[in-house]
Protein backbone atom coordinates (compact mmCIF):
# COMPACT_ATOMS: atom_id res chain seq x y z
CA UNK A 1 0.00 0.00 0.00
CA UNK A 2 1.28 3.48 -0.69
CA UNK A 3 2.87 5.65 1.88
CA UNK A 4 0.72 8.85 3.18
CA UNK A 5 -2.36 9.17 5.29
CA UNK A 6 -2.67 9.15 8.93
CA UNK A 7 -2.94 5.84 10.98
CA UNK A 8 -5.23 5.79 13.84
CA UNK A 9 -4.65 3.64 16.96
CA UNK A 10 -7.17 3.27 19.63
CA UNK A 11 -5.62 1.03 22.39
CA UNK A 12 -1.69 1.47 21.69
CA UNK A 13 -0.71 -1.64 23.70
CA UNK A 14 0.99 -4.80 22.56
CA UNK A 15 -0.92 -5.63 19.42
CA UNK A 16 -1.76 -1.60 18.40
CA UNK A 17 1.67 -0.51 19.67
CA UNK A 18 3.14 -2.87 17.55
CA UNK A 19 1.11 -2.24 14.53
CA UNK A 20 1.96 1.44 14.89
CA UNK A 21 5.49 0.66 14.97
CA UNK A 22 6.07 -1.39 12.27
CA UNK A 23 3.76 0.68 9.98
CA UNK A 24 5.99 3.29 10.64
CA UNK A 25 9.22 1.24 10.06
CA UNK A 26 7.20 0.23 6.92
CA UNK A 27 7.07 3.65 5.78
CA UNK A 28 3.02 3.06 5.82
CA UNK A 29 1.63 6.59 7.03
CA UNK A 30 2.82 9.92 7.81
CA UNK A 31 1.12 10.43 10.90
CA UNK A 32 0.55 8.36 13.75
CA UNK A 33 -2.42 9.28 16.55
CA UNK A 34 -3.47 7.00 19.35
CA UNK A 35 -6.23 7.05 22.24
CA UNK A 36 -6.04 5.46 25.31
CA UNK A 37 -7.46 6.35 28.71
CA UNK A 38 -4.08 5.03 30.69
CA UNK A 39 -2.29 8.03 30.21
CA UNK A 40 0.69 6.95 31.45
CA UNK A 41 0.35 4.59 28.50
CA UNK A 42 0.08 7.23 26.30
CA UNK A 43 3.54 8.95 27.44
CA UNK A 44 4.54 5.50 26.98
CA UNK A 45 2.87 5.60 23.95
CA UNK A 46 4.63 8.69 22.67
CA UNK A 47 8.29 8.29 23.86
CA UNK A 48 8.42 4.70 22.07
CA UNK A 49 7.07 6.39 18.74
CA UNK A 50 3.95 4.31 18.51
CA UNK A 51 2.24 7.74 18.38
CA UNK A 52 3.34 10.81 17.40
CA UNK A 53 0.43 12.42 19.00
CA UNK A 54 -2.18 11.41 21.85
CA UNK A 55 -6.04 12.39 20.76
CA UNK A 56 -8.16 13.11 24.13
CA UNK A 57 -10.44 10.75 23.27
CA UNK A 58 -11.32 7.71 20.75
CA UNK A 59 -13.59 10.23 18.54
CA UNK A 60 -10.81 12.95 18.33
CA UNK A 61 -7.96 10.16 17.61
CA UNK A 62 -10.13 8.82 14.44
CA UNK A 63 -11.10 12.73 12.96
CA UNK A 64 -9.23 13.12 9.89
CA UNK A 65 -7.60 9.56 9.78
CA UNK A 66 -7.75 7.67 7.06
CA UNK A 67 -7.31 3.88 8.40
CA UNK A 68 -8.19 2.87 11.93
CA UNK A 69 -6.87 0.25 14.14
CA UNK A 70 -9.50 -0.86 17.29
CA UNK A 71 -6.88 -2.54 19.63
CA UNK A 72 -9.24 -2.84 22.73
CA UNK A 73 -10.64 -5.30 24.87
CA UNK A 74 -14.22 -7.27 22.96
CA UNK A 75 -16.03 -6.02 26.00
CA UNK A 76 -15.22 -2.13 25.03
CA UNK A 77 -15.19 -2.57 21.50
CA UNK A 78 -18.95 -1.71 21.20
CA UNK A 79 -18.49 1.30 23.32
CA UNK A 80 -15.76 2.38 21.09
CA UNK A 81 -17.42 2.31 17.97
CA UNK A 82 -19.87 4.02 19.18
CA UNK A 83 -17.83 6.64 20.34
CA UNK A 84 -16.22 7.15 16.98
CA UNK A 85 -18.98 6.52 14.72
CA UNK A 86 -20.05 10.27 14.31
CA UNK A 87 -16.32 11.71 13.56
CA UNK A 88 -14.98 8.57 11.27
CA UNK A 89 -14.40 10.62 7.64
CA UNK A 90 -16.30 9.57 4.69
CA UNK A 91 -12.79 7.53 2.68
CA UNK A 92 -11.60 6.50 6.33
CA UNK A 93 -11.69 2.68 6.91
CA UNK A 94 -12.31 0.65 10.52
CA UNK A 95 -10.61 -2.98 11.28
CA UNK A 96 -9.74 -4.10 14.59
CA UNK A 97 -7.70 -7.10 16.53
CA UNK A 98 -10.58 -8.76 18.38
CA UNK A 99 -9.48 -12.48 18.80
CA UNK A 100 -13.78 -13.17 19.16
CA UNK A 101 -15.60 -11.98 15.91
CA UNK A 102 -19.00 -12.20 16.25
CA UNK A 103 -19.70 -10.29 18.66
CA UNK A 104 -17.67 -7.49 17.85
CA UNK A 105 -19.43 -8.32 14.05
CA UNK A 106 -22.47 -7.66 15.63
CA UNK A 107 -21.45 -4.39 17.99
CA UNK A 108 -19.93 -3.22 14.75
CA UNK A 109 -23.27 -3.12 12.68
CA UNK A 110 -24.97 -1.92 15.72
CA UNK A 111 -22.26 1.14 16.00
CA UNK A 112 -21.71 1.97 12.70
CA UNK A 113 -25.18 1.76 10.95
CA UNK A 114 -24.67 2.56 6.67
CA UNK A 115 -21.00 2.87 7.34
CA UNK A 116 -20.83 -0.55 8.74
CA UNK A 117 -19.04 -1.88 5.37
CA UNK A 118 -16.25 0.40 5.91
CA UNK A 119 -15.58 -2.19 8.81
CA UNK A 120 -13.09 -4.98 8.20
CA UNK A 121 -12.57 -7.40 11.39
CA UNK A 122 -9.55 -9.02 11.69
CA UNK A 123 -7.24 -10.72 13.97
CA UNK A 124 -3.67 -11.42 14.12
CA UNK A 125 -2.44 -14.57 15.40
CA UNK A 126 0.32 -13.30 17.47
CA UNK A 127 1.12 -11.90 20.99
CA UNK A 128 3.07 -12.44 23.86
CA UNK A 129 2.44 -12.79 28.29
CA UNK A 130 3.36 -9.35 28.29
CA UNK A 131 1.26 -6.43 27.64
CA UNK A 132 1.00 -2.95 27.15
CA UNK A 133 3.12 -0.14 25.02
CA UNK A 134 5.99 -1.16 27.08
CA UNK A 135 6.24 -4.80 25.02
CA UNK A 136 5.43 -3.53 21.36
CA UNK A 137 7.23 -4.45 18.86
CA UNK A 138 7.80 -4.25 15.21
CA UNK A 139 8.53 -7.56 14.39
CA UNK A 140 5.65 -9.06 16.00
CA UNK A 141 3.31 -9.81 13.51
CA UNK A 142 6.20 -11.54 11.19
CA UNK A 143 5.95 -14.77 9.90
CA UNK A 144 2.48 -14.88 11.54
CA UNK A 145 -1.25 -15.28 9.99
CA UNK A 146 -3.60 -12.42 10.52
CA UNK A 147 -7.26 -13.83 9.67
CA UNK A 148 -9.70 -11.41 8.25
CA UNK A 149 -13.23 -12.13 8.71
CA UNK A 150 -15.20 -9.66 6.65
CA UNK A 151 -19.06 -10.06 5.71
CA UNK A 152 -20.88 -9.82 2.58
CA UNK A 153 -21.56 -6.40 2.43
CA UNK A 154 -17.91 -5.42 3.54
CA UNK A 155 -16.46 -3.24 1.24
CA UNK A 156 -14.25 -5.56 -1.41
CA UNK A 157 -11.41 -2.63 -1.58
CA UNK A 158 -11.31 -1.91 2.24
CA UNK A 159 -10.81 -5.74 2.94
CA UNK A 160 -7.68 -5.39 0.25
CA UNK A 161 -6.64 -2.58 1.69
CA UNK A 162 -6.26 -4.09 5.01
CA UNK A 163 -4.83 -7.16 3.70
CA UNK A 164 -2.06 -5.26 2.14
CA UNK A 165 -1.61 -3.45 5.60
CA UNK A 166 -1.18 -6.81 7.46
CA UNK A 167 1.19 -8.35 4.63
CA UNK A 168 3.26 -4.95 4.63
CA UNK A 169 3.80 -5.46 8.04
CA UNK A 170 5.11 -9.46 7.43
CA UNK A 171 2.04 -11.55 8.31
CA UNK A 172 0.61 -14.01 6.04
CA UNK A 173 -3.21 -12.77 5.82
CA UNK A 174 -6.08 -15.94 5.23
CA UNK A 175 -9.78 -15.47 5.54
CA UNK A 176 -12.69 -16.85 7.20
CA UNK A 177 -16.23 -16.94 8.18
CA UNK A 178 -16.51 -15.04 11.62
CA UNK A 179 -18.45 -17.86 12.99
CA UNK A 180 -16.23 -20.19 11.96
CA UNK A 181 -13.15 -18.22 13.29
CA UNK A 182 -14.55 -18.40 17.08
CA UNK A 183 -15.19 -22.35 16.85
CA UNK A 184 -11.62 -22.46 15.46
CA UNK A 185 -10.06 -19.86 18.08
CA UNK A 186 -12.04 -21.40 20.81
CA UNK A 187 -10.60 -24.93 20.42
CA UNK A 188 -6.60 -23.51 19.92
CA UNK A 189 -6.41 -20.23 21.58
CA UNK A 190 -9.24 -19.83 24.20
CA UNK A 191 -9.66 -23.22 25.75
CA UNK A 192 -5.66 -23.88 26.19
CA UNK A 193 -5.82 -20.46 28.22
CA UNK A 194 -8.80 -21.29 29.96
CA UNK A 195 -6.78 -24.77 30.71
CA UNK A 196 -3.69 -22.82 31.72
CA UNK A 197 -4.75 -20.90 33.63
CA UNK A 198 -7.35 -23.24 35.93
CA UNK A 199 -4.27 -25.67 36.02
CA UNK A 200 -2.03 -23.06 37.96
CA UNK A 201 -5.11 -22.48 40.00
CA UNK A 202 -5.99 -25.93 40.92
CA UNK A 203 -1.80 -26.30 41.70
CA UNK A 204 -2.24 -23.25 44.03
CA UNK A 205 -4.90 -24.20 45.59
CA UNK A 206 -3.13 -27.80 45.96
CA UNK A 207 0.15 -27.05 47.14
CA UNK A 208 0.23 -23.58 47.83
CA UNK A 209 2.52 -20.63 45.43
CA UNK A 210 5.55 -22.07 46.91
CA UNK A 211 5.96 -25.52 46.00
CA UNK A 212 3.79 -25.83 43.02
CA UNK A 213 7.08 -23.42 41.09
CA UNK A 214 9.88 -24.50 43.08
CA UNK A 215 9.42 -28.79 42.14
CA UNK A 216 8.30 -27.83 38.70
CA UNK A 217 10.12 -28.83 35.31
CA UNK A 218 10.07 -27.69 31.97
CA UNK A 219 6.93 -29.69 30.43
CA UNK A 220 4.66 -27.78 33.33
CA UNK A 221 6.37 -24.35 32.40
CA UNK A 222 6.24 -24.90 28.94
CA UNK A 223 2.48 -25.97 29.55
CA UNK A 224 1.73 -22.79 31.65
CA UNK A 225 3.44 -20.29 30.03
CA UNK A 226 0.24 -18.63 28.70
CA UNK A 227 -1.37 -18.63 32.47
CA UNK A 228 0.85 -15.60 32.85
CA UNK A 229 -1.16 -13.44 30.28
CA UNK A 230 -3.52 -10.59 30.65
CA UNK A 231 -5.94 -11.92 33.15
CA UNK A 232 -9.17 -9.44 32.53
CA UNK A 233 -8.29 -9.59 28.94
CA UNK A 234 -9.11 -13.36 29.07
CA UNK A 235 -12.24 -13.26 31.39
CA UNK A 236 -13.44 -10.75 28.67
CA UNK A 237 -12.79 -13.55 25.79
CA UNK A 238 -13.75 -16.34 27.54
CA UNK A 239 -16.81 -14.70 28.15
CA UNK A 240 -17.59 -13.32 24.53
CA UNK A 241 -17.07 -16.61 22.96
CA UNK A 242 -18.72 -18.54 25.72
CA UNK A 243 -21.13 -20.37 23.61
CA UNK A 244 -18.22 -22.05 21.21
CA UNK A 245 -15.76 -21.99 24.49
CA UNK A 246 -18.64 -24.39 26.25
CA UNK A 247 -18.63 -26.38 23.48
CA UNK A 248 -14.93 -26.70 23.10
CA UNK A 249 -14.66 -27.76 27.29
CA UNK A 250 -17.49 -29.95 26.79
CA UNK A 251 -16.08 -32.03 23.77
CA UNK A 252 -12.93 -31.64 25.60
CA UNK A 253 -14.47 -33.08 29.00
CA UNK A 254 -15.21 -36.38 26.97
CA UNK A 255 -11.88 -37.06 26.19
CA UNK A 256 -10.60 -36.51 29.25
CA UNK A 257 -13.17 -38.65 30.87
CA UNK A 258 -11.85 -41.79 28.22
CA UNK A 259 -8.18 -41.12 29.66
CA UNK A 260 -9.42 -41.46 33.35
CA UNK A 261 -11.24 -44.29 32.46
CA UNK A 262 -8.12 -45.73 30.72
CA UNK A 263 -5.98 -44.92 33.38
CA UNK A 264 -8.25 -46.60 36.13
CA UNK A 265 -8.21 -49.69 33.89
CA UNK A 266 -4.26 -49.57 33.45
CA UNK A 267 -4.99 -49.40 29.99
CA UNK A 268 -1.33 -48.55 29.12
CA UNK A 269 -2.39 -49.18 25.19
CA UNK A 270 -5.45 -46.76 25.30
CA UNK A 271 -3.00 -44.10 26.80
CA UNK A 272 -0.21 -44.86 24.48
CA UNK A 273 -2.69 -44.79 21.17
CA UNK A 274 -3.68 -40.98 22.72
CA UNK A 275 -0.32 -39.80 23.40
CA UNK A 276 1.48 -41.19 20.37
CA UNK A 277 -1.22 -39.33 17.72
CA UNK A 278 -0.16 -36.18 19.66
CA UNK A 279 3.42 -36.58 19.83
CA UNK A 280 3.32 -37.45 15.93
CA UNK A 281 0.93 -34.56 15.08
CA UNK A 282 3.41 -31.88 16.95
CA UNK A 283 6.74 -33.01 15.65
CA UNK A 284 4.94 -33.14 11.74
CA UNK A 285 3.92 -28.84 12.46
CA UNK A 286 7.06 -28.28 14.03
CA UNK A 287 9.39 -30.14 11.32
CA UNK A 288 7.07 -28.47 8.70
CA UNK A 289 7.53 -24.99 10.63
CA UNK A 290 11.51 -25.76 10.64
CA UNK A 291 11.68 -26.58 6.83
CA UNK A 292 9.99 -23.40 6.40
CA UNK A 293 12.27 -21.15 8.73
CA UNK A 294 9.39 -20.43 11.16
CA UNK A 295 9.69 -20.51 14.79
């Protein structure tokens, strides 16, 4: 996409921070404005050149901007577009980074009324424990998919348009149905966190903060890595996709049921037959990923 314009960033944290900044190492945009309520973000915000200036509010950041990037949590997202509805110009397009779509799908048609194909929902497929302006980064989004979910009456040139923003900026950009995108995210983003996170709980609650860390190995740090994300940022996206998230725990509840019924029976086959389609399944993505010089 051609250089010029103004970028708009509501939310300039990990995933908008880092958009900002490698748009700008892209040579994307020649100005950079950003909204967010922490202002110590925002100084943040400023003095890491995510921004080159803070707006006072969400409408004021998206006046005069000609693409704009929602980077907030799915439980303000319908707030925000509200908020910026009346002062988004007439050429200016709206995606966000929601990792649930349909609701945000649905707070987005609400919001935005006629204008609602100016709206192309996305979401990247990349992130990190850490949070906030403080961890942005301009390589984030490399070698990474960004899936774009837009409807039927989403306008055909502001879907390329962010497409060529997300492949500017090193992802590989793929498409899908938004209701197919939260089954899909529930099953391999939201329910490991959900499992991550109740596991450190249920150790904490077992054996206290103390020894469940200090007689831990690798597998069960590996395993838990992700309980050390964004807490509230989870309870919101656990709770926006609850209805494929149940589904997902439910489905998963089965199969753990058949291991505890295999491992009351000693069924060391039953286990092995589990385990080994795993263990086969990861080393094909990550010998696939190595031939292909990801990480």
């Amino acid at each position: 996409m051609p250089p010029g314009g103004c970028l708009a960033v509501i939310g300039p944290g990990l995933i908008g921070g880092s958009a900002a900044l490698a748009a700008r190492a892209a040579g994307l945009f020649a100005h950079f404005v950003a909204y967010t309520p922490d202002r110590a973000e925002g100084r943040l915000a400023l003095s890491r050149g995510i921004a080159d200036r803070l707006a006072d509010n969400a409408a004021a950041a998206v006046a005069g901007a000609d693409f704009i990037l929602l980077a907030v949590p799915p439980a303000a997202m319908g707030d925000t577009l509200a908020a910026i509805a009346p002062t988004v110009g007439s050429g200016a397009l709206i995606t966000d980074v929601g990792s649930v779509k349909v609701p945000i799908v649905e707070a987005a048609r609400a919001a935005l009324g006629e204008r609602f194909p100016d709206f192309v929902p996305g979401h990247p497929l990349a992130g990190a424990e850490r949070h906030g302006a403080v961890s942005a980064r301009a390589d984030l989004f490399r070698d990474h998919r960004v899936l774009l979910t837009p409807l039927a009456e989403t306008d055909p040139a502001r879907t390329a348009r962010v497409a060529e923003f997300w492949t500017a900026l090193g992802a590989a950009v793929e498409f899908l149905d938004p209701l197919r995108h939260d089954d899909v995210l529930a099953l391999t983003s939201h329910l490991p966190h959900l499992l991550a996170f109740s596991l450190v709980d249920h150790l904490l609650a077992e054996l206290g903060e103390q020894d469940a860390f200090r007689y831990a190995a690798g597998g069960f740090r590996d395993f838990t890595r992700i309980a050390a994300s964004d807490a509230d940022l989870w309870a919101d996206i656990g709770c926006a996709n609850r209805v494929a998230l149940l589904a997902a725990l439910s489905g998963y509840r089965e199969r753990l049921g058949e291991l505890a019924e295999a491992l009351a029976r000693a069924d060391r086959a039953a286990l092995a037959e589990c385990f080994g389609r795993a263990s086969a399944a990861r080393r094909s993505v990550l010998s696939t990923r190595t031939a292909e010089g990801q990480s």
